[in-house]
Protein backbone atom coordinates (compact mmCIF):
# COMPACT_ATOMS: atom_id res chain seq x y z
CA UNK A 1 122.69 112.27 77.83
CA UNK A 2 122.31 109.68 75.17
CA UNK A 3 120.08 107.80 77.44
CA UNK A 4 117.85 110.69 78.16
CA UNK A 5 116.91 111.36 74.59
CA UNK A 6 116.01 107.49 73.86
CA UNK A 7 113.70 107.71 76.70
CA UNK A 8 112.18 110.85 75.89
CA UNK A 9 110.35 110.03 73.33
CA UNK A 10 109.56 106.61 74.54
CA UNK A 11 107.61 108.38 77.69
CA UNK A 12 106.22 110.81 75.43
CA UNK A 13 103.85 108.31 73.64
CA UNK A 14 102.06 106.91 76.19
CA UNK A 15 101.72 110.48 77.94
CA UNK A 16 100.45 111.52 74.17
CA UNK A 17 97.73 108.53 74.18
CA UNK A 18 96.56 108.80 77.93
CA UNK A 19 95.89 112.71 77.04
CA UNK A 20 93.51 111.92 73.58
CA UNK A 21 92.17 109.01 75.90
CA UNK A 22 93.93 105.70 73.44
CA UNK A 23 94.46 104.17 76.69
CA UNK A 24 91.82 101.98 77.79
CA UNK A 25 91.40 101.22 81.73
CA UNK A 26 89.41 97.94 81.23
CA UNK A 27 88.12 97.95 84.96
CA UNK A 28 86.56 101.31 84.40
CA UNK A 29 85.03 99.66 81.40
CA UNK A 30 83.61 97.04 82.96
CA UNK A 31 81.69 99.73 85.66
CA UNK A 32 83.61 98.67 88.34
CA UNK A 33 82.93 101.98 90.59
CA UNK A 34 86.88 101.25 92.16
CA UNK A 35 88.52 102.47 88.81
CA UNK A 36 86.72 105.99 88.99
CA UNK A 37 88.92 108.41 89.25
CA UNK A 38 88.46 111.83 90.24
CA UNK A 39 90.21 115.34 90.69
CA UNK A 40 87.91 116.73 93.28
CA UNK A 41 90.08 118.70 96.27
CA UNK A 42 90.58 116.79 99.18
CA UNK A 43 90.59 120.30 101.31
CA UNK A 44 91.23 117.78 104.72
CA UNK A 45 94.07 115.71 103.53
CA UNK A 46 97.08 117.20 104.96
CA UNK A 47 100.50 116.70 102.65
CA UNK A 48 101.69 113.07 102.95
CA UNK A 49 98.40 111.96 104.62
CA UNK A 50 96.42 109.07 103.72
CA UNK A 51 92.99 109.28 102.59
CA UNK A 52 90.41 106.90 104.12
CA UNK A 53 88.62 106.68 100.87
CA UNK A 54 91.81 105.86 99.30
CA UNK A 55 94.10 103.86 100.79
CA UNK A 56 97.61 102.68 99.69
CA UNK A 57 98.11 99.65 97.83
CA UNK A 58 99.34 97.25 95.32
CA UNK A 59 96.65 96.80 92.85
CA UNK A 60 98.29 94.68 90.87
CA UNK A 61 99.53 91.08 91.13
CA UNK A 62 104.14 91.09 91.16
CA UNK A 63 103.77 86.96 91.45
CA UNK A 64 101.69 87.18 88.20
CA UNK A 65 104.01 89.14 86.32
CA UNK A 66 105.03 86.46 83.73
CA UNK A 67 108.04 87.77 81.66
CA UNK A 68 111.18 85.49 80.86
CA UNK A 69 113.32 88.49 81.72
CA UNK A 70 111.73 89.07 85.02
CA UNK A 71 113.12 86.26 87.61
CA UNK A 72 111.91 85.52 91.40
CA UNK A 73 114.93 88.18 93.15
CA UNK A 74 113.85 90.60 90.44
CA UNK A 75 109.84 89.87 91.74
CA UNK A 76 111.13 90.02 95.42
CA UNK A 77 113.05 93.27 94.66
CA UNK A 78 109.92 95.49 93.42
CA UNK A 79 107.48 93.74 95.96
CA UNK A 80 110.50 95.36 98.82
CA UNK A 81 110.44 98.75 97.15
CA UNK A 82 106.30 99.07 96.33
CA UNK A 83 105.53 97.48 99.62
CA UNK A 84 108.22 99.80 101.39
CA UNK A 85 106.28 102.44 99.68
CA UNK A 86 102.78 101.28 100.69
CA UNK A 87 103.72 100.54 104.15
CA UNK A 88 105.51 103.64 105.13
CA UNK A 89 108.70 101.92 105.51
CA UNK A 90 111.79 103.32 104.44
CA UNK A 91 113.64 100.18 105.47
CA UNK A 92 112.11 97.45 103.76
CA UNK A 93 112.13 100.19 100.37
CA UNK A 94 115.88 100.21 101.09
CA UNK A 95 116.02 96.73 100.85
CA UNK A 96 115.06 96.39 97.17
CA UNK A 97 118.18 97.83 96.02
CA UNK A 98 121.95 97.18 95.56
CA UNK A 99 123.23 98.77 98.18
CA UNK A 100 122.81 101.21 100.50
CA UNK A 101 124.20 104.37 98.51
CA UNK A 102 121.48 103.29 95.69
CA UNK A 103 118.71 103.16 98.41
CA UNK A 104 120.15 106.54 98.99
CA UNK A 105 119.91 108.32 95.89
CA UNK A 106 116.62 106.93 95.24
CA UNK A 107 114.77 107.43 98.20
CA UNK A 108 113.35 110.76 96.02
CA UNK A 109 110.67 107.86 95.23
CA UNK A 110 109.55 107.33 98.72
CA UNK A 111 107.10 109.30 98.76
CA UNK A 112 104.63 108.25 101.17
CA UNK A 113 101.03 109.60 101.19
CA UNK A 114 97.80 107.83 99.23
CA UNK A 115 98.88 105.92 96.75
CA UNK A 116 97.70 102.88 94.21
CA UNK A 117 100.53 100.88 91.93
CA UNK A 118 98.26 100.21 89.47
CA UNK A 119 99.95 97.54 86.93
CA UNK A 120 103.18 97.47 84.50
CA UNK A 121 103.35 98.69 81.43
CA UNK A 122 106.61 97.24 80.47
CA UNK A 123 109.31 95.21 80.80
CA UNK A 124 112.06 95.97 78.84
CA UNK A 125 115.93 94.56 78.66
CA UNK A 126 118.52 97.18 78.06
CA UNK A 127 121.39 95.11 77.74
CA UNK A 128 122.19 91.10 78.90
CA UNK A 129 122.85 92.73 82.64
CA UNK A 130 119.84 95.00 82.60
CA UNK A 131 115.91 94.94 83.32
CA UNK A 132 113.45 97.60 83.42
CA UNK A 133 109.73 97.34 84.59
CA UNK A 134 107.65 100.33 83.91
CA UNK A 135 105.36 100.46 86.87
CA UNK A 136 102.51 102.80 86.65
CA UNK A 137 100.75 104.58 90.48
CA UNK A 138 98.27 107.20 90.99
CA UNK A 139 98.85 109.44 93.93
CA UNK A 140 95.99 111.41 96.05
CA UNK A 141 97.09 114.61 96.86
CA UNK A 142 95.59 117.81 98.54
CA UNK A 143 95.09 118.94 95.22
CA UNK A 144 93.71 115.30 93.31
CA UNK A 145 94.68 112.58 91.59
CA UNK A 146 98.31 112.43 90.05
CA UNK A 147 99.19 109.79 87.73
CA UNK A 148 102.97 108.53 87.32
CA UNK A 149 104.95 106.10 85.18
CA UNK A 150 108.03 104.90 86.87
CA UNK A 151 111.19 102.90 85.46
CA UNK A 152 112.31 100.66 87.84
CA UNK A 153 115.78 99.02 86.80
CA UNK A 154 117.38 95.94 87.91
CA UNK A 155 121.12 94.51 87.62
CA UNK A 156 122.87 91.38 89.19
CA UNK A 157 125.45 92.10 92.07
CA UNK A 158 128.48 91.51 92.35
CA UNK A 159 127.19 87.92 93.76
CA UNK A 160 125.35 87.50 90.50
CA UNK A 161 121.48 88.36 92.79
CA UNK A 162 119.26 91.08 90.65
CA UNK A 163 118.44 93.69 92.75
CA UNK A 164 117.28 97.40 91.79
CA UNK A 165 119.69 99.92 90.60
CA UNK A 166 117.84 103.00 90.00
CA UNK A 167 114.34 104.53 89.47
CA UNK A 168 113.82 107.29 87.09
């Protein structure tokens, strides 16, 4: 519970500044047409479908995430979930976690269907034995565009390798 209301607010301001527009998306700035964004009804995408004008993807750069907390397994770990994600393949987003009863309870997040990871917000350590990257994706539903913030955590093993623990 205690952990809920730290993160509350923490989520709530960049929610707060995306809504008054304080966040700036410098590739729309620059005119690059790719960072349009749109809500316009997609009345032939079917739930869970891909859109042809849209297609999944990292859009960001995992090797060039340059953070003394984040390490190579930690890299390797969020490339298997995103990419698991991306490719339509439960397996490989398995394979980013812990164990197999994490993959488990987490596999709420594997949602395929049209979607962009568009860069990390944060990275964040919560104690010496935990990491969290705040990954940021927009989804292309039915309906539009749906923007998410994600907290993806990491923790060593019992063998001392980070892997993920949870998403939330």
């Amino acid at each position: 519970m205690k952990r809920t209301w730290f993160w509350l607010p923490v989520l709530a301001v960049p929610l707060l500044l995306a809504a008054c527009g304080g966040l700036v998306n410098p590739a729309r700035d620059s005119g690059s047409a790719e960072a349009e964004t749109t809500s316009r009804p997609e009345s032939t995408l079917k739930s869970g479908e891909v859109s042809p004008d849209n297609p999944s993807r990292i859009a960001f750069d995992i090797d060039g995430i340059h953070d003394p907390l984040v390490n190579e397994e930690i890299k390797a770990s969020l490339r298997d979930a995103l990419e698991g994600i991306v490719n339509v393949d439960l397996e490989q987003f398995n394979r980013a976690f812990a164990s197999i009863r994490l993959a488990k309870a987490n596999e709420f997040a594997f949602t395929p269907g049209s979607i962009t990871f568009t860069g990390v917000d944060e990275i964040s350590e919560q104690s010496s034995s935990r990491v969290v990257i705040n990954v940021h994706d927009v989804r292309t539903t039915a309906d539009g565009e749906v923007k998410h913030s994600w907290n993806y955590w990491f923790m060593p093993d019992k063998d001392g390798n980070w892997k993920m623990v949870t998403i939330d």
